[in-house]
N, C-alpha and C. Protein backbone atom coordinates (compact mmCIF):
# COMPACT_ATOMS: atom_id res chain seq x y z
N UNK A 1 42.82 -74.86 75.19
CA UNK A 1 41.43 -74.56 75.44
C UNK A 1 40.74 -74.19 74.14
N UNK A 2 39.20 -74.59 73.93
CA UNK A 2 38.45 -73.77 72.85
C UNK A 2 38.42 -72.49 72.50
N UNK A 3 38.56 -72.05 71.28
CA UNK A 3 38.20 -70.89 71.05
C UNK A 3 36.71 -70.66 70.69
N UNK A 4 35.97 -69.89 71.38
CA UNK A 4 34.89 -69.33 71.73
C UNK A 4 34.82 -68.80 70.22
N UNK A 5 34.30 -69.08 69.37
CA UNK A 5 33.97 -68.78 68.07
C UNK A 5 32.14 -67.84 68.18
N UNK A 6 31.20 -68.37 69.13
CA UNK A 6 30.17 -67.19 69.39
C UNK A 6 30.20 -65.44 69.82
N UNK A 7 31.86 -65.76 71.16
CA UNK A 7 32.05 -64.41 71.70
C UNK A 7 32.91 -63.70 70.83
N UNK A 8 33.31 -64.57 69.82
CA UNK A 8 34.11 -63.41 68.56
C UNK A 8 33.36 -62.88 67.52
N UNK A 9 32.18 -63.76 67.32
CA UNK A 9 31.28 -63.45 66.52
C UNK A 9 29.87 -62.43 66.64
N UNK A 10 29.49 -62.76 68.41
CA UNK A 10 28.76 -61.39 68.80
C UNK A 10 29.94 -60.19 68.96
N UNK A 11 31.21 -60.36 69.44
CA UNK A 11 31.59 -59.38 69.56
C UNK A 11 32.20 -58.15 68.35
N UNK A 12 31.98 -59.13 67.08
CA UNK A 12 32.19 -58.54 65.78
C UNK A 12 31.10 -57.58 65.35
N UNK A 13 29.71 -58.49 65.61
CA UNK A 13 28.72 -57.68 65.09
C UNK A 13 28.07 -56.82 66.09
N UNK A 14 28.94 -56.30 67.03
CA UNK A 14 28.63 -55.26 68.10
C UNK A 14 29.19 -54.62 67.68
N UNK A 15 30.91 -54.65 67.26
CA UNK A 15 31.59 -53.15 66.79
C UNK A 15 31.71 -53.23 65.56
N UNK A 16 31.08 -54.14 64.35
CA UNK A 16 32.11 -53.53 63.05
C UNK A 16 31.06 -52.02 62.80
N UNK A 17 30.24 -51.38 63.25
CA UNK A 17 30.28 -50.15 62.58
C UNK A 17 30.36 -49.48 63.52
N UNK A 18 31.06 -49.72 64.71
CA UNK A 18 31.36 -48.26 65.44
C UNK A 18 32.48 -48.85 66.50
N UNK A 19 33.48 -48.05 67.16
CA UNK A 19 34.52 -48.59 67.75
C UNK A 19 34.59 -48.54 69.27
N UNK A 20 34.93 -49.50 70.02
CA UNK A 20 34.89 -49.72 71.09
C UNK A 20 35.81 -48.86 71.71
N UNK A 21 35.82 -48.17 72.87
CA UNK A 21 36.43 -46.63 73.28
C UNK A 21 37.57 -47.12 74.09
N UNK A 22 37.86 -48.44 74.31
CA UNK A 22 39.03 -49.15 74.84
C UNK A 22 40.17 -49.14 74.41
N UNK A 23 40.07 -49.21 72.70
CA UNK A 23 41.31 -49.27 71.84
C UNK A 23 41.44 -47.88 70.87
N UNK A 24 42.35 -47.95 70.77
CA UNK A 24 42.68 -47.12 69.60
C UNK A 24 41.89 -47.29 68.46
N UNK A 25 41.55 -46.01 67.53
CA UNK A 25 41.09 -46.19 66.16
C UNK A 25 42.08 -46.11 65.14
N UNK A 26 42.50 -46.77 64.68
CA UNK A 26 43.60 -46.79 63.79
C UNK A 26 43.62 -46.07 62.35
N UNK A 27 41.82 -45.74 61.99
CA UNK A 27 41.42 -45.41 61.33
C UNK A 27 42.25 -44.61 59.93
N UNK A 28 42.73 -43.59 60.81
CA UNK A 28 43.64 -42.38 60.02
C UNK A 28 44.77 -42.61 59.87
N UNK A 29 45.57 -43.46 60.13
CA UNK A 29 46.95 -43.89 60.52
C UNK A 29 47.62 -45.10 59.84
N UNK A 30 46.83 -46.07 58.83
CA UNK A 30 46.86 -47.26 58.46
C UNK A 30 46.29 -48.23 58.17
N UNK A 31 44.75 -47.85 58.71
CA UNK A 31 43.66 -48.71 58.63
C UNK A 31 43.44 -49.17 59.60
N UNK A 32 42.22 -49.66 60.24
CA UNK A 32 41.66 -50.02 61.71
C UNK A 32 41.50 -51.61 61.66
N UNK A 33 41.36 -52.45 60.25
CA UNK A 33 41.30 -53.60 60.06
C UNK A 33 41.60 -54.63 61.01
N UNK A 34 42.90 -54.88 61.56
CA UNK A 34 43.41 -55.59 62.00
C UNK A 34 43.19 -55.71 63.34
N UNK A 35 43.39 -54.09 63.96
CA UNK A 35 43.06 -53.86 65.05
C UNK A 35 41.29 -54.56 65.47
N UNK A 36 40.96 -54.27 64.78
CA UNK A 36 39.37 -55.10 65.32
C UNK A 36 39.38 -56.23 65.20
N UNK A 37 39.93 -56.71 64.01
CA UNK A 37 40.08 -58.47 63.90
C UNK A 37 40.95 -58.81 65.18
N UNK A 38 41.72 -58.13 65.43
CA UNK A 38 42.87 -58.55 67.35
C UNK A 38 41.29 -58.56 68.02
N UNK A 39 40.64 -57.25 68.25
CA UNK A 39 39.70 -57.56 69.68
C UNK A 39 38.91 -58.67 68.77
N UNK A 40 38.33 -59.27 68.05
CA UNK A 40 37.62 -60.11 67.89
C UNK A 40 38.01 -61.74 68.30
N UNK A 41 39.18 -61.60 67.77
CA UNK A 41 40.07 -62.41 68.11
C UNK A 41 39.94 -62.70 69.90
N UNK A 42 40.56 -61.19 70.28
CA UNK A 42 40.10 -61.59 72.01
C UNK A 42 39.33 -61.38 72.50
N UNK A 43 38.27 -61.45 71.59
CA UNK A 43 36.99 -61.86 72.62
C UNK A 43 36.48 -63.28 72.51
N UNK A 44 36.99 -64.10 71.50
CA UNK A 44 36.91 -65.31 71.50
C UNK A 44 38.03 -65.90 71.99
N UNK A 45 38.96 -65.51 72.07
CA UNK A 45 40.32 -65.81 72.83
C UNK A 45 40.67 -66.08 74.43
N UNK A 46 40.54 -64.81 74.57
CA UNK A 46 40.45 -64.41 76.44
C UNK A 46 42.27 -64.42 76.85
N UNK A 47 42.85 -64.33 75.67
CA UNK A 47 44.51 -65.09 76.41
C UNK A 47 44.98 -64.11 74.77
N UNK A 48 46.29 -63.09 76.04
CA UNK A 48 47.33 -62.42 74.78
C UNK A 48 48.50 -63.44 74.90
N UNK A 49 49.64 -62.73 74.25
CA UNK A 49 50.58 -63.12 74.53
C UNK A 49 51.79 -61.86 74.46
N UNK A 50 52.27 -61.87 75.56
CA UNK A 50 53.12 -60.64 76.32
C UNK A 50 54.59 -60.87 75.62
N UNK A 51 54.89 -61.64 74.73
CA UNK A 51 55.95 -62.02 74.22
C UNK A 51 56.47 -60.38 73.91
N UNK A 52 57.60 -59.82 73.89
CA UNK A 52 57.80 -58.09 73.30
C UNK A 52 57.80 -58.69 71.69
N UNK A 53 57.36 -57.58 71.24
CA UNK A 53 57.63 -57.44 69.34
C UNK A 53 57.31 -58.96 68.85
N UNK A 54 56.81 -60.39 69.34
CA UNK A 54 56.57 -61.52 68.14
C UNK A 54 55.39 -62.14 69.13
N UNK A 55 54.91 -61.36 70.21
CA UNK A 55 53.63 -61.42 70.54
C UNK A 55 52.40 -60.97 70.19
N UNK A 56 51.16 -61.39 70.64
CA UNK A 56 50.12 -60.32 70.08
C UNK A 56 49.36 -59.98 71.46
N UNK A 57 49.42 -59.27 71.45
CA UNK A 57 48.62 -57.96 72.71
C UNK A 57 48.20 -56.91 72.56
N UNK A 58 47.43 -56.05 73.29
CA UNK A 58 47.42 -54.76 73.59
C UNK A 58 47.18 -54.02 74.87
N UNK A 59 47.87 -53.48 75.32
CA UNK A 59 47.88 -52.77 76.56
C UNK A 59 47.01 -51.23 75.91
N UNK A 60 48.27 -50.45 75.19
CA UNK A 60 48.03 -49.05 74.85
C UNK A 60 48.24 -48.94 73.27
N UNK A 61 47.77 -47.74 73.22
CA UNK A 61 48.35 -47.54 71.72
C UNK A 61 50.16 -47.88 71.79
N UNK A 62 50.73 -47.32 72.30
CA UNK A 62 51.99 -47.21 72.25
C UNK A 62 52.71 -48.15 73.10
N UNK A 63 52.19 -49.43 73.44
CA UNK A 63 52.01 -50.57 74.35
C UNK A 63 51.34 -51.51 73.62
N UNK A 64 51.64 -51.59 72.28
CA UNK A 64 51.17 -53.36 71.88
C UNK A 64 52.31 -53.72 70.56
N UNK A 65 51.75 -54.95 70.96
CA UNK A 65 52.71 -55.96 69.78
C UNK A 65 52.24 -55.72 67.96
N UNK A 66 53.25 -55.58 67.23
CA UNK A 66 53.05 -55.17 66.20
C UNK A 66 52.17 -56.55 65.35
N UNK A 67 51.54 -57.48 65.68
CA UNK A 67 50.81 -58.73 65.42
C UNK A 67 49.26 -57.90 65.55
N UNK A 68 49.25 -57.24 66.83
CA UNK A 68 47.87 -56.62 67.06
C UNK A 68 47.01 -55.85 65.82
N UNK A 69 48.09 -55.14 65.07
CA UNK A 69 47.30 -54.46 64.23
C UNK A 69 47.99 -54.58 62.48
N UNK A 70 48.74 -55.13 62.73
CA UNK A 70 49.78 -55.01 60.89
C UNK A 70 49.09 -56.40 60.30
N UNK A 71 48.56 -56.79 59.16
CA UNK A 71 48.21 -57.69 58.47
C UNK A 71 48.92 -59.00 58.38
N UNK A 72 50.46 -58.38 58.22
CA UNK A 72 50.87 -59.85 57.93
C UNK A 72 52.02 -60.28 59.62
N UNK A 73 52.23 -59.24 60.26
CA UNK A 73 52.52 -59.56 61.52
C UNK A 73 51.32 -60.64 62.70
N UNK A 74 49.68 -60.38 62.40
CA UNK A 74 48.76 -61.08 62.33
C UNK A 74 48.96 -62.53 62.15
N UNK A 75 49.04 -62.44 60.61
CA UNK A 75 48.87 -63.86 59.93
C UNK A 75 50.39 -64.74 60.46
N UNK A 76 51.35 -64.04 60.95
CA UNK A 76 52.33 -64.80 61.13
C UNK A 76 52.49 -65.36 62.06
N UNK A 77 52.12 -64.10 63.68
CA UNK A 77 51.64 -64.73 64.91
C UNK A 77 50.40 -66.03 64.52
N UNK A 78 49.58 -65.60 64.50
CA UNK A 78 48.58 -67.41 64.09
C UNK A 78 48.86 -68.29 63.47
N UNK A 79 50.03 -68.15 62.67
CA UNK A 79 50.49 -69.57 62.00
C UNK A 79 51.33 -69.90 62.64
N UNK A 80 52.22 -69.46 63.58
CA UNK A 80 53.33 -69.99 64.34
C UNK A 80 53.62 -69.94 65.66
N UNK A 81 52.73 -69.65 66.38
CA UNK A 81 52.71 -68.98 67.84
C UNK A 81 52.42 -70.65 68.11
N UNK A 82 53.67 -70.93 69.42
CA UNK A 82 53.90 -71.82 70.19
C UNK A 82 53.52 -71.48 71.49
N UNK A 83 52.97 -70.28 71.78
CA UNK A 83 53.03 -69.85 72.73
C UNK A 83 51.82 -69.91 73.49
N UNK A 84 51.75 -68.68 74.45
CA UNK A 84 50.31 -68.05 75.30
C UNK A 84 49.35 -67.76 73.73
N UNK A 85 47.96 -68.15 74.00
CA UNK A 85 47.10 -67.04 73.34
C UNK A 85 46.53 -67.84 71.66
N UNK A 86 45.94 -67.49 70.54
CA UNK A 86 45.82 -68.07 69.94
C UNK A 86 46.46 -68.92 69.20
N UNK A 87 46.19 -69.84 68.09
CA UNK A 87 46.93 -70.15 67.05
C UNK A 87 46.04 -70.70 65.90
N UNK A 88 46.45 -70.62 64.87
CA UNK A 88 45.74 -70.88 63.72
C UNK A 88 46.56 -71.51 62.49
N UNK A 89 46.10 -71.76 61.30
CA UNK A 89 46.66 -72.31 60.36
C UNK A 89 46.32 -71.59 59.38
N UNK A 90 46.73 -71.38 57.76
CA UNK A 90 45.90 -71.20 56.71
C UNK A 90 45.76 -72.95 56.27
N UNK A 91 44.41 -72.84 56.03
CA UNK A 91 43.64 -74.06 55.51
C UNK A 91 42.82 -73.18 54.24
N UNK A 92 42.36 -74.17 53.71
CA UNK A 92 41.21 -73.89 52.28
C UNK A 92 39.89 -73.03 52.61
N UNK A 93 39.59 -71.97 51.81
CA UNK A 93 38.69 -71.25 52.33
C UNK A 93 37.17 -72.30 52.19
N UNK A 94 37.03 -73.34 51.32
CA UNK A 94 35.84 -73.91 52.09
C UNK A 94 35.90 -74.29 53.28
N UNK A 95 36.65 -74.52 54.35
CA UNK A 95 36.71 -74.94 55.52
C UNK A 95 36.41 -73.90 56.83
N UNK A 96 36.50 -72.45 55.90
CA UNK A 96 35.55 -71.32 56.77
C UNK A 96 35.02 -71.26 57.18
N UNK A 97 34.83 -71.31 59.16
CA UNK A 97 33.67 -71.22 59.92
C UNK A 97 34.05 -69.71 60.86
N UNK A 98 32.57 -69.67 61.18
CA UNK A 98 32.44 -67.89 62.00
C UNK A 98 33.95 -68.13 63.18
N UNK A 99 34.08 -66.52 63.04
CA UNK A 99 35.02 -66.50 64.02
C UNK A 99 36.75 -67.14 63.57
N UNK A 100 36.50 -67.15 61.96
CA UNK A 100 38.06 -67.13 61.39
C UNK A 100 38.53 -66.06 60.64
N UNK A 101 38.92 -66.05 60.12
CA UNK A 101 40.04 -64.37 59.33
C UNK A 101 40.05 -65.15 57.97
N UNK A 102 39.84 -64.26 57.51
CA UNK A 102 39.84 -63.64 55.50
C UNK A 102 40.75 -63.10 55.64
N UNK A 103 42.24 -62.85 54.61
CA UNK A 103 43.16 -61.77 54.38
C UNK A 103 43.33 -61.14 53.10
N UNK A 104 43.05 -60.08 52.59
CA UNK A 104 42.82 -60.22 50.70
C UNK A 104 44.38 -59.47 50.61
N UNK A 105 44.75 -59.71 49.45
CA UNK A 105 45.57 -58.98 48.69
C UNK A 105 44.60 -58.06 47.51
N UNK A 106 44.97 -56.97 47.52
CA UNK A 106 44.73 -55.94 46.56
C UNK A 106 46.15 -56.15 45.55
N UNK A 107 46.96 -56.23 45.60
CA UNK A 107 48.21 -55.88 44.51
C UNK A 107 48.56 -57.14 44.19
N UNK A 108 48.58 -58.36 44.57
CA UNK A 108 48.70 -59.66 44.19
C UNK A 108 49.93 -59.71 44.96
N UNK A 109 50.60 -58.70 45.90
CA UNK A 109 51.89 -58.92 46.13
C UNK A 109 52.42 -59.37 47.55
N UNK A 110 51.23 -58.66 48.43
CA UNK A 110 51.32 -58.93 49.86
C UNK A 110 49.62 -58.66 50.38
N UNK A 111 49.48 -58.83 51.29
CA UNK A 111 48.28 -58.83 52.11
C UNK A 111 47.85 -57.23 52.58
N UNK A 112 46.76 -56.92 52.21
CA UNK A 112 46.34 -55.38 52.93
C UNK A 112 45.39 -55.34 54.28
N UNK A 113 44.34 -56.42 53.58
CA UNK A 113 43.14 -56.06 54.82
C UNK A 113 42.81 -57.44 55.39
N UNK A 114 42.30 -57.10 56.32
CA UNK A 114 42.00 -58.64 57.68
C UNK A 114 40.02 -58.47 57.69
N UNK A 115 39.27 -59.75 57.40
CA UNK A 115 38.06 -60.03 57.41
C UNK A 115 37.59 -60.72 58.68
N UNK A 116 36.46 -60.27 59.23
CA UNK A 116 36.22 -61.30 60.31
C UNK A 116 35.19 -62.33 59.67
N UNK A 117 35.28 -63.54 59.47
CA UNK A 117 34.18 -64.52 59.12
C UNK A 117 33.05 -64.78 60.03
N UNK A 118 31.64 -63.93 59.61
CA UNK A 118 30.90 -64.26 60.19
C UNK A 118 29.40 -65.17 60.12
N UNK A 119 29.47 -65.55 58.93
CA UNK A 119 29.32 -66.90 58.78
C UNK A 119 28.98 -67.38 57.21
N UNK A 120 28.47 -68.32 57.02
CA UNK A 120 28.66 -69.44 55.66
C UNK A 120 27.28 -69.60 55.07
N UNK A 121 26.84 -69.44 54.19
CA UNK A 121 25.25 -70.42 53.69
C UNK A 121 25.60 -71.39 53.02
N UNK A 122 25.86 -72.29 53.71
CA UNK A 122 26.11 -73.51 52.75
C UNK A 122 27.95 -73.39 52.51
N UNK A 123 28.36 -74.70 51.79
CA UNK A 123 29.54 -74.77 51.15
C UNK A 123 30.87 -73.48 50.79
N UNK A 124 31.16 -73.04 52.20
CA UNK A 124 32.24 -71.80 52.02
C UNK A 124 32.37 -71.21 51.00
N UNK A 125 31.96 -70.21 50.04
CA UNK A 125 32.76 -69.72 48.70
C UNK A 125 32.55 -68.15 48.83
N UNK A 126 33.45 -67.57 48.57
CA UNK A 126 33.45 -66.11 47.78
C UNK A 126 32.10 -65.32 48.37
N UNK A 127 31.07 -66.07 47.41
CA UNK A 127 29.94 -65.47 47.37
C UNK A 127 28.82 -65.48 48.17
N UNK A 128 29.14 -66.53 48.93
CA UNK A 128 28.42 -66.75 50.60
C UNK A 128 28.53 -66.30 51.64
N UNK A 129 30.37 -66.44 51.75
CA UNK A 129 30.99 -66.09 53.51
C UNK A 129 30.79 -64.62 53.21
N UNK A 130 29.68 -64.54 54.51
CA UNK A 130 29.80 -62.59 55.17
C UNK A 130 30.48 -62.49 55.72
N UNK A 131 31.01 -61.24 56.36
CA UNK A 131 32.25 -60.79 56.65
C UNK A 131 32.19 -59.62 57.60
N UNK A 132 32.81 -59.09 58.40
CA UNK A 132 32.50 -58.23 58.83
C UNK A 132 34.23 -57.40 58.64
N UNK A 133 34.12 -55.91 58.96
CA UNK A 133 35.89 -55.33 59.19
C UNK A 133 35.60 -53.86 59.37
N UNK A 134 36.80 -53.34 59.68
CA UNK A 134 37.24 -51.77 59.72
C UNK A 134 37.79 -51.46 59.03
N UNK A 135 38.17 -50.14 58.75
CA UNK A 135 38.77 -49.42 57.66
C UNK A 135 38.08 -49.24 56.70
N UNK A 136 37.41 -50.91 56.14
CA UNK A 136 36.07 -50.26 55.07
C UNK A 136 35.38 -51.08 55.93
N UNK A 137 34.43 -50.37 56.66
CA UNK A 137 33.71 -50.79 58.07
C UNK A 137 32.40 -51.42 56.96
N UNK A 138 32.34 -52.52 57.41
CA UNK A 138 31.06 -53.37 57.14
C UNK A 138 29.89 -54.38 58.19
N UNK A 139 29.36 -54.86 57.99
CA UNK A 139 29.03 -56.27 58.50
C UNK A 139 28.24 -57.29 57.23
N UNK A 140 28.21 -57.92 57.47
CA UNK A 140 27.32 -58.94 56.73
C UNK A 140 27.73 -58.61 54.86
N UNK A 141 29.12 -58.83 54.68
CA UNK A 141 29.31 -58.14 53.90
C UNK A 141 30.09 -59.26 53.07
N UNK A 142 29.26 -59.76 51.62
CA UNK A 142 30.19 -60.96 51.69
C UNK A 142 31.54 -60.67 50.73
N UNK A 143 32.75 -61.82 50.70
CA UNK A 143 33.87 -61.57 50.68
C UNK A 143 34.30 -61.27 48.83
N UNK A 144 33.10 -61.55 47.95
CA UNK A 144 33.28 -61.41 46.49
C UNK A 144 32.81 -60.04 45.95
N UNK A 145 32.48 -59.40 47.03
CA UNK A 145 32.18 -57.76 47.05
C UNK A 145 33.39 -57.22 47.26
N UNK A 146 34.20 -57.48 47.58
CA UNK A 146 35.62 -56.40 47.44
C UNK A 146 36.28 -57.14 46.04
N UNK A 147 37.36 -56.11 45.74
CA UNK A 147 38.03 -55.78 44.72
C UNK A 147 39.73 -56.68 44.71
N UNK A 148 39.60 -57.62 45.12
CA UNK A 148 40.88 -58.33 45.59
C UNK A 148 41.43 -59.46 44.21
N UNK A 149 43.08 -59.75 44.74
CA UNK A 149 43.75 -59.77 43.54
C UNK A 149 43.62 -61.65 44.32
N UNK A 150 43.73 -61.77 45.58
CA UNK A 150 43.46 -63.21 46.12
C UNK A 150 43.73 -62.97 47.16
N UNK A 151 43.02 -64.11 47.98
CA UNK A 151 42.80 -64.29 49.59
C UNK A 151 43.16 -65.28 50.33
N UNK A 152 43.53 -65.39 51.44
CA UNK A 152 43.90 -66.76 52.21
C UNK A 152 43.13 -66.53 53.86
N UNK A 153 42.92 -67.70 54.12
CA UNK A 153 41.64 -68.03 55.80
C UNK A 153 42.75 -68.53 56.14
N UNK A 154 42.73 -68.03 57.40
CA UNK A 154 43.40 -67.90 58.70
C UNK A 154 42.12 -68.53 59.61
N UNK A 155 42.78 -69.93 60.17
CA UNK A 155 41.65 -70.68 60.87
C UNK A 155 41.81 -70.75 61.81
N UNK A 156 41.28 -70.52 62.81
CA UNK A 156 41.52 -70.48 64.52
C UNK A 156 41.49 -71.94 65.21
N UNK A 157 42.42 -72.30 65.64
CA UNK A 157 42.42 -74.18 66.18
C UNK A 157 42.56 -74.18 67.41
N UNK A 158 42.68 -73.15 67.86
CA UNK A 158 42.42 -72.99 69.82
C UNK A 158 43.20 -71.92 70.43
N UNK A 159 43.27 -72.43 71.60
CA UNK A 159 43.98 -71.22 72.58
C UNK A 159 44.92 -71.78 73.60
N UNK A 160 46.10 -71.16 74.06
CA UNK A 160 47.04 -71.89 74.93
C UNK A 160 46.92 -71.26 75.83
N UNK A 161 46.53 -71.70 77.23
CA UNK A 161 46.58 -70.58 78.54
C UNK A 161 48.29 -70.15 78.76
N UNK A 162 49.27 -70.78 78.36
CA UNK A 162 50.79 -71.11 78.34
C UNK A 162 51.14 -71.59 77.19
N UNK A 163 52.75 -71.73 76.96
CA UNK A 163 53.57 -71.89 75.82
C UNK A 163 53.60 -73.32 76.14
N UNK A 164 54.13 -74.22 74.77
CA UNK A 164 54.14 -75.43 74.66
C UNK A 164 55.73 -75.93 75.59
């Protein structure tokens, strides 16, 4: 099925500066990043995946899949999930449309923070794609304003109501 790239994208710029009372704030604990990029994700999604520990869900704080909120548990569920629920690729960041994921590295070594793409002026670059996120809560915030060592887009290519 399509991924709803509008209901991830209103639903981004409804919470990136304040948090929806459904989920946890991760805020103090690790960063909230990811966790909002997950609900953004399912609100353009509509479909988890209940898989234990290599799924992405959330029930509770202490009731979800470690994909829901860790950066590169994220990026790994969307590049390889055969399953229920999204899937994605990394492709070239000109190919950035609303309703895909930015991931920056700060240390050049691994991935810290998750971007929601909310949209493009023209030809994808740096200095165009706005952004929205938690932890350093923004919106419309484009992606050559942070301090990053390099980045990779995480592209959303649909949704599986079921596993392949």
């Amino acid at each position: 099925m399509e991924y709803n790239r509008e209901a991830a994208v209103d639903y981004a710029r409804e919470w990136a500066l304040s948090r929806n009372p459904a989920y946890y704030d991760f805020e103090k604990i690790g960063g909230d990043c990811t966790n909002f990029a997950s609900q953004v994700l399912y609100a353009g999604a509509g479909v988890m995946n209940f898989t234990r520990h290599y799924g992405w869900y959330y029930i509770s704080l202490n009731d979800r899949a470690p994909a829901w909120t860790s950066v590169e548990y994220f990026a790994r569920f969307l590049t390889t999930n055969e399953g229920a629920g999204p899937y994605g690729s990394f492709i070239p960041l000109y190919n950035a449309l609303p309703g895909d994921f930015i991931q920056l590295s700060f240390d050049g070594i691994g991935y810290q923070h998750t971007l929601v793409v909310l949209e493009s002026n023209g030809l994808p670059t740096p200095d165009n794609i706005l952004t929205a996120s938690h932890t350093y809560d923004s919106i419309d915030r484009a992606v050559d304003t942070y301090d990053y060592v390099r980045l990779r887009l995480i592209h959303i290519e649909g949704v599986r109501e079921r596993g392949l």
